[in-house]
N, C-alpha and C. Protein backbone atom coordinates (compact mmCIF):
# COMPACT_ATOMS: atom_id res chain seq x y z
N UNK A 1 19.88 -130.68 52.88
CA UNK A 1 19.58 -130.97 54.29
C UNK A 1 18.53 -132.07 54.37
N UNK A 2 19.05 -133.52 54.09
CA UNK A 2 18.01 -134.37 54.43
C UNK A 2 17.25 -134.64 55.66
N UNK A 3 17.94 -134.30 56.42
CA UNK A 3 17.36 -134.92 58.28
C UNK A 3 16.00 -133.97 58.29
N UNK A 4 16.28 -131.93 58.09
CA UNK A 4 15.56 -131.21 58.05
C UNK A 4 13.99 -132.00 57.15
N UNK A 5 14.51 -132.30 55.98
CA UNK A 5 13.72 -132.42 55.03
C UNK A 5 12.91 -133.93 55.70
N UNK A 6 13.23 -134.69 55.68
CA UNK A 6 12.98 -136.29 56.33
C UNK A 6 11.93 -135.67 58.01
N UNK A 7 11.89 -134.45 58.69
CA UNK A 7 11.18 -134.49 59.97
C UNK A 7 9.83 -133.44 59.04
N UNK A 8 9.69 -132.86 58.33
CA UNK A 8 8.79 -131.96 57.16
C UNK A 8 8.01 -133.41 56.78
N UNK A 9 8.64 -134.42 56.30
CA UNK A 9 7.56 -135.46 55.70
C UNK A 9 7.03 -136.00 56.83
N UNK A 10 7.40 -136.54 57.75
CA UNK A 10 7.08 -137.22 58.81
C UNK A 10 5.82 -136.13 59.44
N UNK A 11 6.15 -134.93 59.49
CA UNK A 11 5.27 -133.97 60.20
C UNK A 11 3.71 -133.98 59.64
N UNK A 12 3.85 -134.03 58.19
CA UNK A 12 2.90 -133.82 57.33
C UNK A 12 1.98 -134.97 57.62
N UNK A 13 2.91 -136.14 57.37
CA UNK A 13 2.10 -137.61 57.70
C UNK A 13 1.49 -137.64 58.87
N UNK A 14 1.90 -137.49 59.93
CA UNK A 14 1.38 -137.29 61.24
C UNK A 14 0.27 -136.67 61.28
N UNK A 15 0.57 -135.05 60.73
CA UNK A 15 -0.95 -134.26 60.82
C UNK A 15 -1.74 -134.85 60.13
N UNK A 16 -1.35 -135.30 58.79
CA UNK A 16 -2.82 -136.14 58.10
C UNK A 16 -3.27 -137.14 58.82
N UNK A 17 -2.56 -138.19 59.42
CA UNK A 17 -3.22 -139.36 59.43
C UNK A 17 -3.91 -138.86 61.27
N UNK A 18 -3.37 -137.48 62.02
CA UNK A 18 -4.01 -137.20 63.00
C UNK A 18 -5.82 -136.95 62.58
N UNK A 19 -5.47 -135.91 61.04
CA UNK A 19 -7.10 -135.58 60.69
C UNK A 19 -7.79 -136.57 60.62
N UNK A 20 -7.67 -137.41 59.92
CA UNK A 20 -8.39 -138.68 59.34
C UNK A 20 -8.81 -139.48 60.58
N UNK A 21 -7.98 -139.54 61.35
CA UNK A 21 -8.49 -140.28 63.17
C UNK A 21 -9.59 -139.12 63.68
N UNK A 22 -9.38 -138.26 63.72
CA UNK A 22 -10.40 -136.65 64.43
C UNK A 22 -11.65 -137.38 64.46
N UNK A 23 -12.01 -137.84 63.29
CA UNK A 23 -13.46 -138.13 63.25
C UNK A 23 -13.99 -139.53 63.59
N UNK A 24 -12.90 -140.11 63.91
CA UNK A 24 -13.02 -141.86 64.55
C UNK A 24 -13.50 -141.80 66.02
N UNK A 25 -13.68 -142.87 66.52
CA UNK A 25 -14.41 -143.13 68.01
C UNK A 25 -13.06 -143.49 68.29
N UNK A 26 -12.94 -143.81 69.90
CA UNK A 26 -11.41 -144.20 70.32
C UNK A 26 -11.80 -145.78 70.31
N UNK A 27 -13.04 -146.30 70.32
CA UNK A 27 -13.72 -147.94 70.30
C UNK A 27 -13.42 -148.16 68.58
N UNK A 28 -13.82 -147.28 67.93
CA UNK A 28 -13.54 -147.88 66.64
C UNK A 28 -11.92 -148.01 66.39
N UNK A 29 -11.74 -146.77 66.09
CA UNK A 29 -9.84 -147.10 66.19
C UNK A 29 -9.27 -147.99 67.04
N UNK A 30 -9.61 -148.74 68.13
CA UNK A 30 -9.08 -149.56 68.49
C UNK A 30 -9.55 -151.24 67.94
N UNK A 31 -10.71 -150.92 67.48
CA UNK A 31 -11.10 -152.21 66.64
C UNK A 31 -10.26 -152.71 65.42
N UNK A 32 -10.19 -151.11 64.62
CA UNK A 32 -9.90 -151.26 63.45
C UNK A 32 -7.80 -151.53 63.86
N UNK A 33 -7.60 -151.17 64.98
CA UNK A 33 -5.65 -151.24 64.87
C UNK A 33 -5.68 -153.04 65.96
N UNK A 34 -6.60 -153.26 66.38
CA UNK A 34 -6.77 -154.81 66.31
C UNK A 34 -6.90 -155.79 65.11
N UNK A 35 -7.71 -155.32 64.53
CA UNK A 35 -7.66 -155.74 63.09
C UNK A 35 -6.62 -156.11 62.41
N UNK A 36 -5.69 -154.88 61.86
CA UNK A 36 -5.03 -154.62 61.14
C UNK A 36 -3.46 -155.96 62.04
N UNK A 37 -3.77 -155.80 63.21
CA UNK A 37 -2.71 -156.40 63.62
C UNK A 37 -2.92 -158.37 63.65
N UNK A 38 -4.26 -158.11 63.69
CA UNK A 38 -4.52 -159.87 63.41
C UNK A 38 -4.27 -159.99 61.65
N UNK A 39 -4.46 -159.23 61.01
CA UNK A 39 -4.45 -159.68 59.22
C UNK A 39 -2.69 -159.60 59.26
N UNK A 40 -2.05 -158.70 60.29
CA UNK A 40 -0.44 -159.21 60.22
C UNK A 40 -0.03 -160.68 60.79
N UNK A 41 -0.48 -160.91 61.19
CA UNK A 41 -0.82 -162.47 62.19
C UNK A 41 0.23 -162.28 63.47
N UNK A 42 -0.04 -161.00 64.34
CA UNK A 42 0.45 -161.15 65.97
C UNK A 42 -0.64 -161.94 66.52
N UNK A 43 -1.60 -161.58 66.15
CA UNK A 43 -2.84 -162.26 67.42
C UNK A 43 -4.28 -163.06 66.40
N UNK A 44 -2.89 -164.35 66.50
CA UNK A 44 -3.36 -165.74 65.86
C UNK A 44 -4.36 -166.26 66.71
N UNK A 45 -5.34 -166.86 66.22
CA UNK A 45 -6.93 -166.98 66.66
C UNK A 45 -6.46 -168.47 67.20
N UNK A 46 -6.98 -169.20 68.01
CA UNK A 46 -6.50 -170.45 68.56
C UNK A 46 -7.81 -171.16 68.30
């Protein structure tokens, strides 16, 4: 049963990467997912 098995990993990931945010500011996490999206180069510096 992959689909079963494939929504178990996804679940797991979710709850972790929910813990790991718990202890973030909603100002920092939004700094840091600005960040992450300029080092992808959406929001090219002019």
């Amino acid at each position: 049963n992959a689909p079963g098995r494939m929504v178990k990993i996804v679940k797991k990931y979710i709850i972790g990467a929910l813990e790991r945010f718990a202890g973030i500011s909603g100002e920092e996490l939004k700094s840091r997912r600005a960040k992450k999206f300029e080092s992808m180069g959406f929001f090219g510096t002019e």
